[in-house]
N, C-alpha and C. Protein backbone atom coordinates (compact mmCIF):
# COMPACT_ATOMS: atom_id res chain seq x y z
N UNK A 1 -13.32 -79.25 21.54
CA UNK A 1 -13.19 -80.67 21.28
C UNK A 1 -13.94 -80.99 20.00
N UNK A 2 -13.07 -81.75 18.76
CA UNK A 2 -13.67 -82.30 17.82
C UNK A 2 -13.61 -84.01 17.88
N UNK A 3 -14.92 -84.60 17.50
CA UNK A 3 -15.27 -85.74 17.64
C UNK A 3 -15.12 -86.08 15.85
N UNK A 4 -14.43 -86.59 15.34
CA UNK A 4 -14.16 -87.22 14.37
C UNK A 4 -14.41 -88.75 13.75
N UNK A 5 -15.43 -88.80 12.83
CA UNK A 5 -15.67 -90.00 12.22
C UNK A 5 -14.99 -90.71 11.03
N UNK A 6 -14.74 -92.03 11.17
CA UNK A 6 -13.79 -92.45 9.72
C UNK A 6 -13.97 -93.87 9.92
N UNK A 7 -15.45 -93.35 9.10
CA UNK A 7 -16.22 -94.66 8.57
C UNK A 7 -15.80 -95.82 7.79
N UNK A 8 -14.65 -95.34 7.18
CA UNK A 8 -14.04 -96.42 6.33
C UNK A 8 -12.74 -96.95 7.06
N UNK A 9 -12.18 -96.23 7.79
CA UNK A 9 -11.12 -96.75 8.70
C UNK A 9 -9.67 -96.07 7.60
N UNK A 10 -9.97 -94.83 6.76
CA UNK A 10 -8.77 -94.31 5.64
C UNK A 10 -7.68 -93.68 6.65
N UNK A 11 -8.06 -92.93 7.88
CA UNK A 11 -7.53 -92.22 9.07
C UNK A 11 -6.55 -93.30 9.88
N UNK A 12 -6.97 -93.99 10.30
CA UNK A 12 -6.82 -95.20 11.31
C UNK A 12 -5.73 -95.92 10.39
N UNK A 13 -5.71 -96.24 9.12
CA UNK A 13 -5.00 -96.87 8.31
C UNK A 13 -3.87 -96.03 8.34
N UNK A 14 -4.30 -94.88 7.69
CA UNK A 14 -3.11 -93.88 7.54
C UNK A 14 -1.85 -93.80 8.72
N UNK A 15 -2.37 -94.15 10.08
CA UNK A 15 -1.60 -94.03 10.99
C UNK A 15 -1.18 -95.30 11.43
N UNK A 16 -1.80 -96.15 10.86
CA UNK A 16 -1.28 -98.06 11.40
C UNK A 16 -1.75 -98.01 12.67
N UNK A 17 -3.12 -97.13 12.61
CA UNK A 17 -3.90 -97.72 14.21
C UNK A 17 -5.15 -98.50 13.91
N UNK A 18 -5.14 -99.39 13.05
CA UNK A 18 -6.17 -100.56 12.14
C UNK A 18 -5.64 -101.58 13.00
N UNK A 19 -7.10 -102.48 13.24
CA UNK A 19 -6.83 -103.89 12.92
C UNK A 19 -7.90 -104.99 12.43
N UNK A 20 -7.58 -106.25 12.04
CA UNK A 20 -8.61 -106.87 12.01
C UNK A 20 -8.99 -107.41 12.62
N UNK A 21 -10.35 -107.48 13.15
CA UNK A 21 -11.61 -108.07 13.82
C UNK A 21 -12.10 -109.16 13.71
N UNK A 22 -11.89 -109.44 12.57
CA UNK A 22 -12.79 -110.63 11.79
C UNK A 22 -12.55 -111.92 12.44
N UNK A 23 -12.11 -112.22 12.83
CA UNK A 23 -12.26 -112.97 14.00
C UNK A 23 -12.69 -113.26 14.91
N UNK A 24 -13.36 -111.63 15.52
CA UNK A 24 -14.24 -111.73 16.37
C UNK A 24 -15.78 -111.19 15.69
N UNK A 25 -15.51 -111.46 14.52
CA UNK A 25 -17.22 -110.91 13.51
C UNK A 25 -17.28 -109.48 14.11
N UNK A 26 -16.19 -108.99 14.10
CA UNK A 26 -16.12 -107.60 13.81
C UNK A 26 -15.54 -106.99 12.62
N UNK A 27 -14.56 -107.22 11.95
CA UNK A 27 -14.51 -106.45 10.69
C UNK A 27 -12.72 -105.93 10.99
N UNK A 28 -12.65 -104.97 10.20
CA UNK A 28 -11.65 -103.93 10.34
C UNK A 28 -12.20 -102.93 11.10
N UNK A 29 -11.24 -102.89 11.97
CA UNK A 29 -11.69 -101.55 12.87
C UNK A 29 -10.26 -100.47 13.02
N UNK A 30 -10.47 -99.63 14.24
CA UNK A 30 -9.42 -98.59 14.72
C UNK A 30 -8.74 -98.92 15.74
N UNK A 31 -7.89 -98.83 16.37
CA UNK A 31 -7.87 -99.04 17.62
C UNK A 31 -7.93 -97.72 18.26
N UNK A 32 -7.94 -98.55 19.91
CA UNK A 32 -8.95 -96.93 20.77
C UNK A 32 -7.60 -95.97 21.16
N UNK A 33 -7.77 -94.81 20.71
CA UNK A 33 -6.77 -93.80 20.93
C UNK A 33 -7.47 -92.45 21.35
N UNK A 34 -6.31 -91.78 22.07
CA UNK A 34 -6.97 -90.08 21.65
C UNK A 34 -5.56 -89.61 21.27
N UNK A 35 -5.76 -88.27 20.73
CA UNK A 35 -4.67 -87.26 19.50
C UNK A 35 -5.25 -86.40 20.17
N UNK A 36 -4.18 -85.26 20.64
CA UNK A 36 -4.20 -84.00 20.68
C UNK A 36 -3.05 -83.13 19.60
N UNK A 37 -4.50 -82.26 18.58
CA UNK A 37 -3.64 -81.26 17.66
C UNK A 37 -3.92 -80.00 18.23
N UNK A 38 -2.76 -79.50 18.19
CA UNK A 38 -2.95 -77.83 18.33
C UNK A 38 -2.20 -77.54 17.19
N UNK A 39 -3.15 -76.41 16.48
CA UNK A 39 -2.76 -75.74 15.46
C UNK A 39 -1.60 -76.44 14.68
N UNK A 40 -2.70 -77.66 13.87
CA UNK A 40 -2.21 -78.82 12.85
C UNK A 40 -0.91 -79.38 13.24
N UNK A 41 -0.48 -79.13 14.61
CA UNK A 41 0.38 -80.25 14.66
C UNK A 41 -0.04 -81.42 15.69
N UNK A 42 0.14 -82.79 16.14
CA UNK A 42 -0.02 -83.33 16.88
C UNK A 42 1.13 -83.44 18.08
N UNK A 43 0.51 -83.33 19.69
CA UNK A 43 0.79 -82.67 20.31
C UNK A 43 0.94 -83.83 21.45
N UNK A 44 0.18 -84.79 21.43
CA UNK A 44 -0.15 -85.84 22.49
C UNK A 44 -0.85 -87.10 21.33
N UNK A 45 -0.29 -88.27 21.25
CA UNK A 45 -1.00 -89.75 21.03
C UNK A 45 -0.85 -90.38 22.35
N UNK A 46 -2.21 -90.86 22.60
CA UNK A 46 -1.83 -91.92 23.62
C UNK A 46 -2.89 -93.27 22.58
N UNK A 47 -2.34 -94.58 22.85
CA UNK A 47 -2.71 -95.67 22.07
C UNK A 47 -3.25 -97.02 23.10
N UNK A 48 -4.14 -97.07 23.63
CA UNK A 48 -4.72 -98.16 24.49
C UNK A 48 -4.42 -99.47 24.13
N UNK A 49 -3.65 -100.53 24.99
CA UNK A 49 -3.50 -101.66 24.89
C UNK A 49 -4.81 -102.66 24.56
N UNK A 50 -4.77 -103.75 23.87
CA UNK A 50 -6.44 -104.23 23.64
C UNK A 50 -6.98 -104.55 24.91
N UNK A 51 -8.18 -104.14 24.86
CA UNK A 51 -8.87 -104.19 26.25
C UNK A 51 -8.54 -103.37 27.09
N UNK A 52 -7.91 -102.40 26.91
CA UNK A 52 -8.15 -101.58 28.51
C UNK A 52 -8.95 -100.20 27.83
N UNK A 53 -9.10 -99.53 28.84
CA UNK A 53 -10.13 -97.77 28.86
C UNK A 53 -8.92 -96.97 29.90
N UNK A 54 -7.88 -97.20 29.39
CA UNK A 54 -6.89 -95.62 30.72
C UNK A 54 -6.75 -94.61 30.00
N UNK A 55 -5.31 -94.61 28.64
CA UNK A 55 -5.36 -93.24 28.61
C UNK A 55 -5.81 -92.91 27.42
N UNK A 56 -6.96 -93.14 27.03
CA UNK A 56 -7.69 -92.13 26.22
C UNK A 56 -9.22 -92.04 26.99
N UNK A 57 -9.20 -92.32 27.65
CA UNK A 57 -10.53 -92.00 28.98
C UNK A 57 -10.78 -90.37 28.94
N UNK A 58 -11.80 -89.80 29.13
CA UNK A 58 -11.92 -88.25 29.33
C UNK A 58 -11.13 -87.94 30.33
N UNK A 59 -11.31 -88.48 31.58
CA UNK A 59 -10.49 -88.03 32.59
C UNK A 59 -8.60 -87.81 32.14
N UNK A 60 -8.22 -89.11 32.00
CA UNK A 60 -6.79 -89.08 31.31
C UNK A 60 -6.91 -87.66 30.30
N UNK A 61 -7.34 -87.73 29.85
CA UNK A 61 -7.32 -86.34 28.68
C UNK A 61 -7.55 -85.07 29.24
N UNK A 62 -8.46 -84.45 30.26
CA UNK A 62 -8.62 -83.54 31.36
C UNK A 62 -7.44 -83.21 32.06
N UNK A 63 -6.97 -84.90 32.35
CA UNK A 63 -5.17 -84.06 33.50
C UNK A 63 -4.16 -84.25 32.23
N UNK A 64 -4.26 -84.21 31.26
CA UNK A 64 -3.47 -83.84 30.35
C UNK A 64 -3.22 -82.49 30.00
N UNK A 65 -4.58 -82.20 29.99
CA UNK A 65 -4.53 -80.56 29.73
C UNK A 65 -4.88 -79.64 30.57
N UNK A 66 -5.19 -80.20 31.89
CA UNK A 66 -5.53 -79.40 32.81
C UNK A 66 -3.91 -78.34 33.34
């Protein structure tokens, strides 16, 4: 498992998983996802509706690949 940072939001943009915050005096942010790559291809996106924690939860990601 790699934990990936993208401090500027260049990643998140790149994929149109940005939004703005500023509204809530948050800023530009990401939205909450997990990506599974195997050997540079992507394999699994799942993309969380605002406000929820399902499927990019560890567990969700465990019976993914379990």
């Amino acid at each position: 498992v790699t934990l990936l940072a993208d401090g500027n939001g260049d990643f998140s943009d790149s994929l149109g998983l940005s939004f703005d915050g500023s509204s809530f005096g948050l800023g530009k942010r990401g939205k909450r996802f997990v990506m599974v790559i195997d050997n540079c291809k992507v394999t699994h996106l799942a993309i969380e509706k605002p406000g929820s924690f399902e499927v990019s939860s560890a567990e969700s990601l465990l019976k993914l690949l379990g």
